[in-house]
PDB file of N, CA and C in Angstrom:
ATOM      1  N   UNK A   1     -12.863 -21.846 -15.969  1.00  0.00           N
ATOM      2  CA  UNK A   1     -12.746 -20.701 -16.843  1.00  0.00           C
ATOM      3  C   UNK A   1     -13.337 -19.448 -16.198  1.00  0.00           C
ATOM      4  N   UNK A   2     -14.230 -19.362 -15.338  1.00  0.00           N
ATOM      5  CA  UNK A   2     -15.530 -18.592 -14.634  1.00  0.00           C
ATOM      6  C   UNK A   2     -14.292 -17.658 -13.858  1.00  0.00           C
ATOM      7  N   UNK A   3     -13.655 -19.069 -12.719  1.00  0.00           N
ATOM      8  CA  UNK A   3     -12.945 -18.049 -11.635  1.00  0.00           C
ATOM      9  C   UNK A   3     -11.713 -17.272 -12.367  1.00  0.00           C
ATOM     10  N   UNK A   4     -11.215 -17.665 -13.378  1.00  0.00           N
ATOM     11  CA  UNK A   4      -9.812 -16.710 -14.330  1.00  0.00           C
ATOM     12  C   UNK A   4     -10.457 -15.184 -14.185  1.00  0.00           C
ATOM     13  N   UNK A   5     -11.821 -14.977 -14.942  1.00  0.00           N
ATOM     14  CA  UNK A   5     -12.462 -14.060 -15.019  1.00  0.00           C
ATOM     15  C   UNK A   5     -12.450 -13.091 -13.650  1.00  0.00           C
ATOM     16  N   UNK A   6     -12.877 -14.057 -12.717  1.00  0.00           N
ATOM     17  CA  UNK A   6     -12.925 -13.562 -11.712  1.00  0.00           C
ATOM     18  C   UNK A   6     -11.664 -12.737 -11.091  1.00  0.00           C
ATOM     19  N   UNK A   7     -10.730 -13.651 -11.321  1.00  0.00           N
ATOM     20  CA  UNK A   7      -9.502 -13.272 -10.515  1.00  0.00           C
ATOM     21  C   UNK A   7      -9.207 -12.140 -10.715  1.00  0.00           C
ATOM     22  N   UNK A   8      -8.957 -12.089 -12.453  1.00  0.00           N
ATOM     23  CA  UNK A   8      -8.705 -10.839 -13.466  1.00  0.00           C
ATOM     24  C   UNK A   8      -9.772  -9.683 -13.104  1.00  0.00           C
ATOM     25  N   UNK A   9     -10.833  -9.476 -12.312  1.00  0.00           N
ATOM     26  CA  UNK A   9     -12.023  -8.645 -12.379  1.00  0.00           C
ATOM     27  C   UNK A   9     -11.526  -8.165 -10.966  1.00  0.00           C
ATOM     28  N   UNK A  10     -11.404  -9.134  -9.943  1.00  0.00           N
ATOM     29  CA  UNK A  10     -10.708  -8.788  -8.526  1.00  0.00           C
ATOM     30  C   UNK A  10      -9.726  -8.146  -8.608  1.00  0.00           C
ATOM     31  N   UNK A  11      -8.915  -8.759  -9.174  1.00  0.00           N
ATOM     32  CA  UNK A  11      -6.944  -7.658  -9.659  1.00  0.00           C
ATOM     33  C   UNK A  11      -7.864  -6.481 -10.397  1.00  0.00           C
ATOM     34  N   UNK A  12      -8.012  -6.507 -11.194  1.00  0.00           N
ATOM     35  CA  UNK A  12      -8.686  -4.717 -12.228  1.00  0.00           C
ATOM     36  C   UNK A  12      -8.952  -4.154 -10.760  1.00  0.00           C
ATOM     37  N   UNK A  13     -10.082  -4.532  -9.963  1.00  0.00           N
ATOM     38  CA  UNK A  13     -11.046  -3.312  -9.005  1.00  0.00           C
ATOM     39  C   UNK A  13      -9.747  -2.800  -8.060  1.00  0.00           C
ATOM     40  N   UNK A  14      -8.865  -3.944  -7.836  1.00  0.00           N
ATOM     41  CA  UNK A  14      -7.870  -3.755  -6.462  1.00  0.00           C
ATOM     42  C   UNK A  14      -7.021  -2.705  -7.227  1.00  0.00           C
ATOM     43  N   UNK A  15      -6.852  -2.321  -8.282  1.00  0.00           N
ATOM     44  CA  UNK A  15      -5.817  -1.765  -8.714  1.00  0.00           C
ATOM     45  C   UNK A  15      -6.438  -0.479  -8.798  1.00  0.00           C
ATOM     46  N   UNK A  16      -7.970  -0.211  -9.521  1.00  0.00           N
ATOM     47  CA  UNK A  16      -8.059   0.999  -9.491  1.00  0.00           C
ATOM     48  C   UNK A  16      -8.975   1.487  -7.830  1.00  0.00           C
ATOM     49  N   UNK A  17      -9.672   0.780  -7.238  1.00  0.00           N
ATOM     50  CA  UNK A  17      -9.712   1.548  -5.959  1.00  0.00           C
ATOM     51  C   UNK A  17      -8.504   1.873  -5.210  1.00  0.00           C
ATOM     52  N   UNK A  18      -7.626   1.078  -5.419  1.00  0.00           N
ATOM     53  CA  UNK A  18      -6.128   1.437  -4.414  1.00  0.00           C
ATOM     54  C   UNK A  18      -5.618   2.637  -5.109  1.00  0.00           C
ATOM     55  N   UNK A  19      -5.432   3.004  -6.128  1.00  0.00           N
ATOM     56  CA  UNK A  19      -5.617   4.317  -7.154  1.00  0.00           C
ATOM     57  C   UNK A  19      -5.955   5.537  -7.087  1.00  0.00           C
ATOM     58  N   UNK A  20      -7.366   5.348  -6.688  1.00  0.00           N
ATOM     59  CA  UNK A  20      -7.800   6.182  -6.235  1.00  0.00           C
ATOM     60  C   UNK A  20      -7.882   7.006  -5.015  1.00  0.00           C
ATOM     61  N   UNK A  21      -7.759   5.879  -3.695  1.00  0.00           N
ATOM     62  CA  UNK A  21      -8.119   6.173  -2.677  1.00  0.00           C
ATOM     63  C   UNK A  21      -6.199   6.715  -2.380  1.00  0.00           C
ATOM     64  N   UNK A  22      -5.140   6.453  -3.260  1.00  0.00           N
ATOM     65  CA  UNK A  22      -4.048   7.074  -3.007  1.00  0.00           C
ATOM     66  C   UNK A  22      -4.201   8.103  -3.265  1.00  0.00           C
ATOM     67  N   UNK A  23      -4.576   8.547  -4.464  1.00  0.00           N
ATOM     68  CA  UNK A  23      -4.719   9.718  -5.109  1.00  0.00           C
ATOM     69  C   UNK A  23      -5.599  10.632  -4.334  1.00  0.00           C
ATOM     70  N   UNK A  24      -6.927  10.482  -3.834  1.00  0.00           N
ATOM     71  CA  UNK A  24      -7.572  11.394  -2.763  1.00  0.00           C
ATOM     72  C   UNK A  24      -6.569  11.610  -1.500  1.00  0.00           C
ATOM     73  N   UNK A  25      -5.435  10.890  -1.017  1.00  0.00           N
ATOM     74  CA  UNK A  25      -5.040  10.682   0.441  1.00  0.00           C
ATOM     75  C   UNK A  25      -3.884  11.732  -0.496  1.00  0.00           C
ATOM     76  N   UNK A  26      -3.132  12.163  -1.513  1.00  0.00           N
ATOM     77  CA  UNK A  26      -2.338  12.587  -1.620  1.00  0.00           C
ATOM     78  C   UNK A  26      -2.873  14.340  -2.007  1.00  0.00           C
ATOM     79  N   UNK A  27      -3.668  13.801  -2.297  1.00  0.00           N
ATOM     80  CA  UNK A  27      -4.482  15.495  -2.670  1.00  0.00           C
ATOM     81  C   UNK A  27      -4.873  15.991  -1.175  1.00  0.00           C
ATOM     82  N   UNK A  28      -5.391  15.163  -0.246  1.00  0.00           N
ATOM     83  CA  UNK A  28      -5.905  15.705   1.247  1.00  0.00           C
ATOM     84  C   UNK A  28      -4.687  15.994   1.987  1.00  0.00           C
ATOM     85  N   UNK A  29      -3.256  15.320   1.903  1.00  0.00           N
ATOM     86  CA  UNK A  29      -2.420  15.766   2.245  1.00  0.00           C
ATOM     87  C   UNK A  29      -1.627  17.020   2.231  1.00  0.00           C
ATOM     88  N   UNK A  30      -1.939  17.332   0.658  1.00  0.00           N
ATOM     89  CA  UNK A  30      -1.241  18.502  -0.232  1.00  0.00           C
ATOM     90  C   UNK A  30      -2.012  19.381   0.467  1.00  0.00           C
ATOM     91  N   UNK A  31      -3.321  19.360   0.263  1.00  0.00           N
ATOM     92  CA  UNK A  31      -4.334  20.782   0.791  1.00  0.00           C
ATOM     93  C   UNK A  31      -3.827  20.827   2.550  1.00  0.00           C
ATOM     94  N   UNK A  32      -3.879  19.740   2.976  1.00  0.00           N
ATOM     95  CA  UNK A  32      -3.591  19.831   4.765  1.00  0.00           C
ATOM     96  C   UNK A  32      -2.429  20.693   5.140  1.00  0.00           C
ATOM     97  N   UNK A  33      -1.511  20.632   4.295  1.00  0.00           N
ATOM     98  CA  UNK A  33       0.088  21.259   4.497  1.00  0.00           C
ATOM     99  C   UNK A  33      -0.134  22.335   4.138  1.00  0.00           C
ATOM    100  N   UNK A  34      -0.339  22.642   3.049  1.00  0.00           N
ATOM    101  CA  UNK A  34      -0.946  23.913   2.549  1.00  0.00           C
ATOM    102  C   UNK A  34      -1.583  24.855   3.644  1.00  0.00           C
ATOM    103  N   UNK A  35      -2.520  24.543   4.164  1.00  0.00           N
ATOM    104  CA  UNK A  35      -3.486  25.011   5.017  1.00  0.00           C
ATOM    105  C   UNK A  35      -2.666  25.294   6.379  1.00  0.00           C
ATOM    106  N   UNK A  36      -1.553  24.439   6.869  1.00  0.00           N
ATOM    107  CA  UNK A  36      -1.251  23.902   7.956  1.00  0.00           C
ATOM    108  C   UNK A  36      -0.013  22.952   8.095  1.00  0.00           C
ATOM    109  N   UNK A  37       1.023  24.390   7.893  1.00  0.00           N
ATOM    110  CA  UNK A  37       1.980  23.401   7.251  1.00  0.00           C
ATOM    111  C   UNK A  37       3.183  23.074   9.144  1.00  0.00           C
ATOM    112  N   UNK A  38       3.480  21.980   8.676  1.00  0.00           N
ATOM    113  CA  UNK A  38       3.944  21.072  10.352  1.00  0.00           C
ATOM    114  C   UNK A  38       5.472  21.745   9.785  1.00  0.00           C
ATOM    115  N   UNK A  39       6.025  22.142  10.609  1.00  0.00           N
ATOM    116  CA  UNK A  39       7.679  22.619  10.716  1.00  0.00           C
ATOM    117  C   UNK A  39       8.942  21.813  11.578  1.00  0.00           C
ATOM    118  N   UNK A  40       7.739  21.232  12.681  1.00  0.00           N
ATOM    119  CA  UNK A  40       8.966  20.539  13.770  1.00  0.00           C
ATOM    120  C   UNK A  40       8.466  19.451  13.832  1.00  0.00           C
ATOM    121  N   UNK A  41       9.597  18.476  14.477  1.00  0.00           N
ATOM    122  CA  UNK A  41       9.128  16.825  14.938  1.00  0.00           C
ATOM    123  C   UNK A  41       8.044  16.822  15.748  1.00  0.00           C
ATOM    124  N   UNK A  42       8.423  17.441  16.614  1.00  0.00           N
ATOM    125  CA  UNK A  42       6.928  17.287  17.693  1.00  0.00           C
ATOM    126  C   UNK A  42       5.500  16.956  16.830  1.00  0.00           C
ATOM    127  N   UNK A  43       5.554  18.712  15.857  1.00  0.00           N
ATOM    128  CA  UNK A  43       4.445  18.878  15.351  1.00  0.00           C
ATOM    129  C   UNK A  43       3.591  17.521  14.294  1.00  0.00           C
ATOM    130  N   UNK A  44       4.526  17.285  13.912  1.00  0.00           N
ATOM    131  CA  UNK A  44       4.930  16.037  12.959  1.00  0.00           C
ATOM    132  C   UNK A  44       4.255  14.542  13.956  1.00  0.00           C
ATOM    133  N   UNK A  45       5.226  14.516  14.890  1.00  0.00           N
ATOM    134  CA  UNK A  45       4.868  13.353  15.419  1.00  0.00           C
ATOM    135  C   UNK A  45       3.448  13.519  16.148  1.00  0.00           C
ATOM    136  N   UNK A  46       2.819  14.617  16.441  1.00  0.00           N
ATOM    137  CA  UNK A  46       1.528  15.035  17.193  1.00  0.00           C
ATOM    138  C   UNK A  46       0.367  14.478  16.371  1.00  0.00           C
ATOM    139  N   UNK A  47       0.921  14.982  14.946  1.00  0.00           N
ATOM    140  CA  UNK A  47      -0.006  14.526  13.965  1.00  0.00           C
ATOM    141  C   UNK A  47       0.180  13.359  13.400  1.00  0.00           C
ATOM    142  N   UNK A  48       0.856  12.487  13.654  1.00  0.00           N
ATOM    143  CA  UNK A  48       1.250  11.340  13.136  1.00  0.00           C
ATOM    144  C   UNK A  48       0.391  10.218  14.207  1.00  0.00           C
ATOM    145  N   UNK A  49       0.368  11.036  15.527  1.00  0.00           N
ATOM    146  CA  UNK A  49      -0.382  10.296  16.815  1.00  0.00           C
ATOM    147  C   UNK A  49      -1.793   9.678  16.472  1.00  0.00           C
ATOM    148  N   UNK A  50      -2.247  11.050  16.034  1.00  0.00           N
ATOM    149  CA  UNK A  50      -3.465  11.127  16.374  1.00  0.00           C
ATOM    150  C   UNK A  50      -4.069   9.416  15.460  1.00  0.00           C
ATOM    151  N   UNK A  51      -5.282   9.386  15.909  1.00  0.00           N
ATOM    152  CA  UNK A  51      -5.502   7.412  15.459  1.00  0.00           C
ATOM    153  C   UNK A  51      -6.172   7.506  14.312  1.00  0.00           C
ATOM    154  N   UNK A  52      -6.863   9.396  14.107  1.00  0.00           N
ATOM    155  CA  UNK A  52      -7.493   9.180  12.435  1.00  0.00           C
ATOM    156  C   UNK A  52      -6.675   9.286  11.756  1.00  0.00           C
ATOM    157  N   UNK A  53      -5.533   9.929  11.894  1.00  0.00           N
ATOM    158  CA  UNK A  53      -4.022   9.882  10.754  1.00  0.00           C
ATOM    159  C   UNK A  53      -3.454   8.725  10.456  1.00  0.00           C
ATOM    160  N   UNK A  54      -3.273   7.867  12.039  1.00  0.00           N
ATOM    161  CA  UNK A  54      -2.978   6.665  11.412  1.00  0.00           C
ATOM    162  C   UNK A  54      -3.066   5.616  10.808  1.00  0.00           C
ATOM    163  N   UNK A  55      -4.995   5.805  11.057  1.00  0.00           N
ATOM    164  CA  UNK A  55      -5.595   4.779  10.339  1.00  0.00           C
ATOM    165  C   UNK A  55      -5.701   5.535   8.623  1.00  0.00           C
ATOM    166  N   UNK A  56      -6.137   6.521   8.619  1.00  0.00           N
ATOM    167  CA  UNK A  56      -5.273   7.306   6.986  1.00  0.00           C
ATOM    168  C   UNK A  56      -3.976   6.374   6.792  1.00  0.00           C
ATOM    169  N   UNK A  57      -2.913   6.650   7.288  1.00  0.00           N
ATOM    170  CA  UNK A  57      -1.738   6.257   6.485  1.00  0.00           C
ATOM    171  C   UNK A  57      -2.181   4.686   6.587  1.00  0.00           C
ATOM    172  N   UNK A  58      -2.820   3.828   7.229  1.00  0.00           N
ATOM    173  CA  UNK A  58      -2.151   2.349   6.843  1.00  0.00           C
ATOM    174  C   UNK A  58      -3.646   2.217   6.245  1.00  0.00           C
ATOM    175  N   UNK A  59      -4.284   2.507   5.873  1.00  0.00           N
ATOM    176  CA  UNK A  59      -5.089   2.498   4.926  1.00  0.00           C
ATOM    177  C   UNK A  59      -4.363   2.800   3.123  1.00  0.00           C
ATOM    178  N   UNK A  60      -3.971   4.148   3.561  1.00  0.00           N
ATOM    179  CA  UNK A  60      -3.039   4.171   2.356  1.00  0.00           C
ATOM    180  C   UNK A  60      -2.002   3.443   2.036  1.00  0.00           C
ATOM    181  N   UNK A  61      -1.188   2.913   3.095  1.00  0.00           N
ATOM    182  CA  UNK A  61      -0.239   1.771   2.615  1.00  0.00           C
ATOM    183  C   UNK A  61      -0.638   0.543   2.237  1.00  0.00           C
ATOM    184  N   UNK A  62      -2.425   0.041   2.911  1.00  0.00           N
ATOM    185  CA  UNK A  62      -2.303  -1.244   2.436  1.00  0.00           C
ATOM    186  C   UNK A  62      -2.693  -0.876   1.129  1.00  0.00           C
ATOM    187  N   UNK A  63      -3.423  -0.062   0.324  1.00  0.00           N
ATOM    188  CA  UNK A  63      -3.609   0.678  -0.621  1.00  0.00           C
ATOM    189  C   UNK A  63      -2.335  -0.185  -1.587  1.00  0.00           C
ATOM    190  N   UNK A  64      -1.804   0.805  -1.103  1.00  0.00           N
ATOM    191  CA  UNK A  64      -0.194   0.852  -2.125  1.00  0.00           C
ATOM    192  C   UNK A  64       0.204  -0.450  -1.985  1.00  0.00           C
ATOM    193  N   UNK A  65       0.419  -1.564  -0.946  1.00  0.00           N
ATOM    194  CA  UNK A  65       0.741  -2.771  -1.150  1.00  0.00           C
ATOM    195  C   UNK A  65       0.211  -3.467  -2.213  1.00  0.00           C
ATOM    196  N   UNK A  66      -1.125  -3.276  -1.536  1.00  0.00           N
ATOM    197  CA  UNK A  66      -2.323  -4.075  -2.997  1.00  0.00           C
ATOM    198  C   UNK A  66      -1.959  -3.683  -4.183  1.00  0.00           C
ATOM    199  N   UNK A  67      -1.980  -2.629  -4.463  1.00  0.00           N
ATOM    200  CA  UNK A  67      -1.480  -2.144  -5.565  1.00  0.00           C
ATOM    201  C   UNK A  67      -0.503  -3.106  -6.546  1.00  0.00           C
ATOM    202  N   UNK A  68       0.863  -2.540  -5.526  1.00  0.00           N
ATOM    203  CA  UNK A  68       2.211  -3.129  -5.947  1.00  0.00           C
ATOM    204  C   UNK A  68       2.669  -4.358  -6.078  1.00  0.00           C
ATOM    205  N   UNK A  69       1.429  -5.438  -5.387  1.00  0.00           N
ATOM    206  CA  UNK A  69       1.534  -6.933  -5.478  1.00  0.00           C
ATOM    207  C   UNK A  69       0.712  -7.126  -6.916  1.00  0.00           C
ATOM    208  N   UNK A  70      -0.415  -6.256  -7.122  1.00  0.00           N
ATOM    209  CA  UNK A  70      -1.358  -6.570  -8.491  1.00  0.00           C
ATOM    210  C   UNK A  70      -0.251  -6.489  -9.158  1.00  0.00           C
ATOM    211  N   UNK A  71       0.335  -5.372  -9.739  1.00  0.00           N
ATOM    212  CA  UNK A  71       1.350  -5.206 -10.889  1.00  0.00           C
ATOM    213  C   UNK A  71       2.864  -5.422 -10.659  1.00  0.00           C
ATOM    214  N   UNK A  72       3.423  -6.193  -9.982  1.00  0.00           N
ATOM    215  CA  UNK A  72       4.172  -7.237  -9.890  1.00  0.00           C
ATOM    216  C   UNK A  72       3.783  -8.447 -10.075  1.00  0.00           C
ATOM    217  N   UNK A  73       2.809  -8.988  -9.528  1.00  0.00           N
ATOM    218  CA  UNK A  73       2.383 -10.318 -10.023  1.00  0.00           C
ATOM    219  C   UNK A  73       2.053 -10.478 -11.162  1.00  0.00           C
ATOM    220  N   UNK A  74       1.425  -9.549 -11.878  1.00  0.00           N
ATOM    221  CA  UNK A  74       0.729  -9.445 -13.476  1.00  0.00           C
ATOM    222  C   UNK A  74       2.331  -9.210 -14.149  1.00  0.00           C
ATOM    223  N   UNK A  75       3.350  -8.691 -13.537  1.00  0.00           N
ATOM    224  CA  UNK A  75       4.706  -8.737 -14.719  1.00  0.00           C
ATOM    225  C   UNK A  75       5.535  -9.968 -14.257  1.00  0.00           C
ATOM    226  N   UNK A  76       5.294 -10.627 -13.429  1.00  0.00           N
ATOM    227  CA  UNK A  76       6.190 -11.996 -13.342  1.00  0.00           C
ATOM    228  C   UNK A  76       5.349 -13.149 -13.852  1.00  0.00           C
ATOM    229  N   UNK A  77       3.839 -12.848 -13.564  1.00  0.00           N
ATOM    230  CA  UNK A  77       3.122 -13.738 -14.407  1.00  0.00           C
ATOM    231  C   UNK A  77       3.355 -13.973 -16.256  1.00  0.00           C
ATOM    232  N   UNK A  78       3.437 -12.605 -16.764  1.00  0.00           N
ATOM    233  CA  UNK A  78       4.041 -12.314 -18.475  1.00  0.00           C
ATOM    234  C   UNK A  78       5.181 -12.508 -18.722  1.00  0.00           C
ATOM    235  N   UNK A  79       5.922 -12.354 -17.700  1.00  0.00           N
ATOM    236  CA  UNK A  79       8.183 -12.433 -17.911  1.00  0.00           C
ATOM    237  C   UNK A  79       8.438 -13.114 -17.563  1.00  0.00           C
ATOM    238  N   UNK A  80       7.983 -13.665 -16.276  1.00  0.00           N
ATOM    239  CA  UNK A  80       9.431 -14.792 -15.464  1.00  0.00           C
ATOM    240  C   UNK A  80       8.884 -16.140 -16.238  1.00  0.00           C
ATOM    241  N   UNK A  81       9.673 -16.712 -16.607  1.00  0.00           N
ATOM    242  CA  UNK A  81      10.212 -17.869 -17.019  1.00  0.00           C
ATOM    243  C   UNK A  81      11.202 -18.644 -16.579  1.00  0.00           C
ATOM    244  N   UNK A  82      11.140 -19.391 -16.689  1.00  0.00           N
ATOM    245  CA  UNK A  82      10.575 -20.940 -16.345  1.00  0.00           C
ATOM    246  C   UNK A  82       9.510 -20.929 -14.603  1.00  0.00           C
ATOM    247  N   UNK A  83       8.196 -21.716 -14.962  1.00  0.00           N
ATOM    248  CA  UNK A  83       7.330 -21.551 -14.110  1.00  0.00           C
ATOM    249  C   UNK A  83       7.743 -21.849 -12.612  1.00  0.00           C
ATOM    250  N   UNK A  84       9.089 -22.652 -12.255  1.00  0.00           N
ATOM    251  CA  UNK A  84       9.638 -22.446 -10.938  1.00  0.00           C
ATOM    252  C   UNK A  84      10.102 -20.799 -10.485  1.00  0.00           C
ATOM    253  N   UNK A  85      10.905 -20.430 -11.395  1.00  0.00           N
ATOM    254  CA  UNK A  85      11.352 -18.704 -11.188  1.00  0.00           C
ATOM    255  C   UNK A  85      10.014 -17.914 -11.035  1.00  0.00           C
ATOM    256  N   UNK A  86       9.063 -18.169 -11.604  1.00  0.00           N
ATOM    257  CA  UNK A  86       8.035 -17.245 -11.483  1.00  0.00           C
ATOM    258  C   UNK A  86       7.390 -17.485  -9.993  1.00  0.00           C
ATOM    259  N   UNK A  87       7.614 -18.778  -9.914  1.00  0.00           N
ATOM    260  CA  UNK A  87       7.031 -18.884  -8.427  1.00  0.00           C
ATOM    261  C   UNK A  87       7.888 -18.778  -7.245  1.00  0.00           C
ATOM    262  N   UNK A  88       9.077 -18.662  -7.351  1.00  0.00           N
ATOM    263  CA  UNK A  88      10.218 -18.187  -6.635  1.00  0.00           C
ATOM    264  C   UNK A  88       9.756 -16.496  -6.236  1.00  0.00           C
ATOM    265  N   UNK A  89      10.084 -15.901  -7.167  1.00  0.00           N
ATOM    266  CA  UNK A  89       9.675 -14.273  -7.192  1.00  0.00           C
ATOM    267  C   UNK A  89       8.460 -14.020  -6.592  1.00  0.00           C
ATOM    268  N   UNK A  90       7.681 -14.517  -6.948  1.00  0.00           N
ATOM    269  CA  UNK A  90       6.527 -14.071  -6.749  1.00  0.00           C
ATOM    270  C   UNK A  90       6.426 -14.308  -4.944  1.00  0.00           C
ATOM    271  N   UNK A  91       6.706 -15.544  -4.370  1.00  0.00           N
ATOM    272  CA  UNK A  91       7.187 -15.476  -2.684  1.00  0.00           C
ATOM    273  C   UNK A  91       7.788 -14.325  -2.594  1.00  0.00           C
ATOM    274  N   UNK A  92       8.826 -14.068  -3.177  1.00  0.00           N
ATOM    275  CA  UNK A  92       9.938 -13.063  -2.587  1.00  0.00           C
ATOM    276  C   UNK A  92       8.987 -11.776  -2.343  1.00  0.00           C
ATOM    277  N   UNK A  93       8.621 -11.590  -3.735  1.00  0.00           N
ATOM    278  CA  UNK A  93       8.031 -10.557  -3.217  1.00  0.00           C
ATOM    279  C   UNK A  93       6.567 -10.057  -2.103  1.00  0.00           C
ATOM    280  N   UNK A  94       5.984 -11.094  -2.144  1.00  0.00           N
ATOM    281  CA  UNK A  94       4.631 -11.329  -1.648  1.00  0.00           C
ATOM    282  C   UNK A  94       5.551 -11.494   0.154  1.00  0.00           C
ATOM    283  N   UNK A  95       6.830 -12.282   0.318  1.00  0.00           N
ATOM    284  CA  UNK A  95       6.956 -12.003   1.554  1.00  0.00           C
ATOM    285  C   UNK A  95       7.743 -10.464   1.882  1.00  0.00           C
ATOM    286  N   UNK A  96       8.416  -9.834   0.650  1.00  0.00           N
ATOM    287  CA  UNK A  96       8.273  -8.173   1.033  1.00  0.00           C
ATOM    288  C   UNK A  96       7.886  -7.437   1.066  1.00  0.00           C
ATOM    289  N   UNK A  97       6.587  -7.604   0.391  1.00  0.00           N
ATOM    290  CA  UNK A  97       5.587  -6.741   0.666  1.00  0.00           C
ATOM    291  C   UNK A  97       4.626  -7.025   1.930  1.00  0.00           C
ATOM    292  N   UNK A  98       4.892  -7.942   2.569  1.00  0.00           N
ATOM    293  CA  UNK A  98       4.593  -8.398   4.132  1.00  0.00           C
ATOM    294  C   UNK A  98       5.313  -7.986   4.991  1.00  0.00           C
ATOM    295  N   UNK A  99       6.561  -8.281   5.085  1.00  0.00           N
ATOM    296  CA  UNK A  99       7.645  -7.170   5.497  1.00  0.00           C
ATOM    297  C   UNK A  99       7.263  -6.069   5.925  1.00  0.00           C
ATOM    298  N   UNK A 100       7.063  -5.304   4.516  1.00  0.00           N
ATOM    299  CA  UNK A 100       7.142  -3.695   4.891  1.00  0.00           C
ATOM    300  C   UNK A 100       5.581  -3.448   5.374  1.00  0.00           C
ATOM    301  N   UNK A 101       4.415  -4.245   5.407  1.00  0.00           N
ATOM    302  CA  UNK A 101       3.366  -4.247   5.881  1.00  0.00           C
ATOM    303  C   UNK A 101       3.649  -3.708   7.125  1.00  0.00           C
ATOM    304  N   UNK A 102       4.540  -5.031   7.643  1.00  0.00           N
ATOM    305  CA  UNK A 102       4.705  -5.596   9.373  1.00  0.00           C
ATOM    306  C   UNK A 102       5.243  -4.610   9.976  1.00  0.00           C
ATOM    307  N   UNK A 103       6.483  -3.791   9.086  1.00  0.00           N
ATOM    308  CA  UNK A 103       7.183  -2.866   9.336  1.00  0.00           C
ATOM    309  C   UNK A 103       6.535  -1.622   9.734  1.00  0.00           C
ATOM    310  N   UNK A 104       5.461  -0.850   8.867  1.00  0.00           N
ATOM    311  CA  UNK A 104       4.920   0.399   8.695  1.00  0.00           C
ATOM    312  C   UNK A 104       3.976  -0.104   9.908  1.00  0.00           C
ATOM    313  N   UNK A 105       2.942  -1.055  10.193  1.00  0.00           N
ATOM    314  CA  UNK A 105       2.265  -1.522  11.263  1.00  0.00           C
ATOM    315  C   UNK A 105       2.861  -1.184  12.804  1.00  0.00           C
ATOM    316  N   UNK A 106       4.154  -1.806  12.580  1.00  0.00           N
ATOM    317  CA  UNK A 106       5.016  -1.511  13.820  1.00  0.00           C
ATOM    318  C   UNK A 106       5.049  -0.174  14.273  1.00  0.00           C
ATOM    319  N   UNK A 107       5.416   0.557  13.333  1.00  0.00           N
ATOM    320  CA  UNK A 107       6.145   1.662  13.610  1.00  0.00           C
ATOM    321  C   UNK A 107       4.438   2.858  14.266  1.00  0.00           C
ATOM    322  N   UNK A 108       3.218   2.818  13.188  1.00  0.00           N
ATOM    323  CA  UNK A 108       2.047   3.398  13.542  1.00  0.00           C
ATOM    324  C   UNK A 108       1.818   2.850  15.075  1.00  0.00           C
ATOM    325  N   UNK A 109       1.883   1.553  15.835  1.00  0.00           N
ATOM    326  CA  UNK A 109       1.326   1.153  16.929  1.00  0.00           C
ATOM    327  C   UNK A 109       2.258   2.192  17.677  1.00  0.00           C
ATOM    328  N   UNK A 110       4.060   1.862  17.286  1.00  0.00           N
ATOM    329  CA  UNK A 110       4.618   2.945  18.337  1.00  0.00           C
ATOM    330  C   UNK A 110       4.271   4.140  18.075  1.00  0.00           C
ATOM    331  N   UNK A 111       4.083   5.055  17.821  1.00  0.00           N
ATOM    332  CA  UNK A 111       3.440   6.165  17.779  1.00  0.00           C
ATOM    333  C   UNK A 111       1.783   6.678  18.661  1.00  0.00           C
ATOM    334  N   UNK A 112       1.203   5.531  18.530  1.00  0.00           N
ATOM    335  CA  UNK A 112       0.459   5.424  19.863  1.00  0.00           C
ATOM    336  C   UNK A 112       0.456   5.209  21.299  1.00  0.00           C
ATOM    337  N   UNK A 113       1.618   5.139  21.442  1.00  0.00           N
ATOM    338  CA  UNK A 113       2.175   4.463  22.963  1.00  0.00           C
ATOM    339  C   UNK A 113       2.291   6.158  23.489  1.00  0.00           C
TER     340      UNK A 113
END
């Protein structure tokens, strides 16, 4: 009964620090452009280089993954029915949201090369 609590207390924090720390990365973005706004690819990809941006964005994506696996799992856990379908989905998605992990990962390393 102890670890339910738990789980449910782990999902709550993951949902609102990932929340938050989107919400600061989207406000630091807004002010950055603002301040310093990028016009060309180069400029774009210069700043996309650099390794504190990138560790920003995949910080923010695993952010948003965590996120999007909490409240997907919490609506297939309440909807999907029959308990095979729920556990069907719940792979599917848990391996696309690995996917696009692997994907956005990929793409930040090339940008360092």
């Amino acid at each position: 009964m102890v670890s339910i609590r738990l789980t449910g207390m782990k999902a709550w924090w993951v949902q609102r620090v990932s929340a938050l720390y989107m919400l600061l990365f989207v406000l630091f973005l807004l002010y950055s452009f603002e301040r310093q706004p990028l016009q060309a690819f180069p400029q774009w990809h210069a700043w996309l280089a650099r390794p504190s941006t990138s560790v920003a964005f995949l910080v923010f994506f695993a952010a948003l993954l965590g996120h999007m696996w909490v409240g997907l799992r919490d609506v297939l856990l309440d909807y999907a029915k029959p308990a095979r379908l729920c556990g069907w989905l719940l792979a599917a998605v848990a391996l696309s949201l690995l996917g696009l992990g692997i994907w956005l990962l990929w793409i930040l390393v090339r940008l360092q090369v």
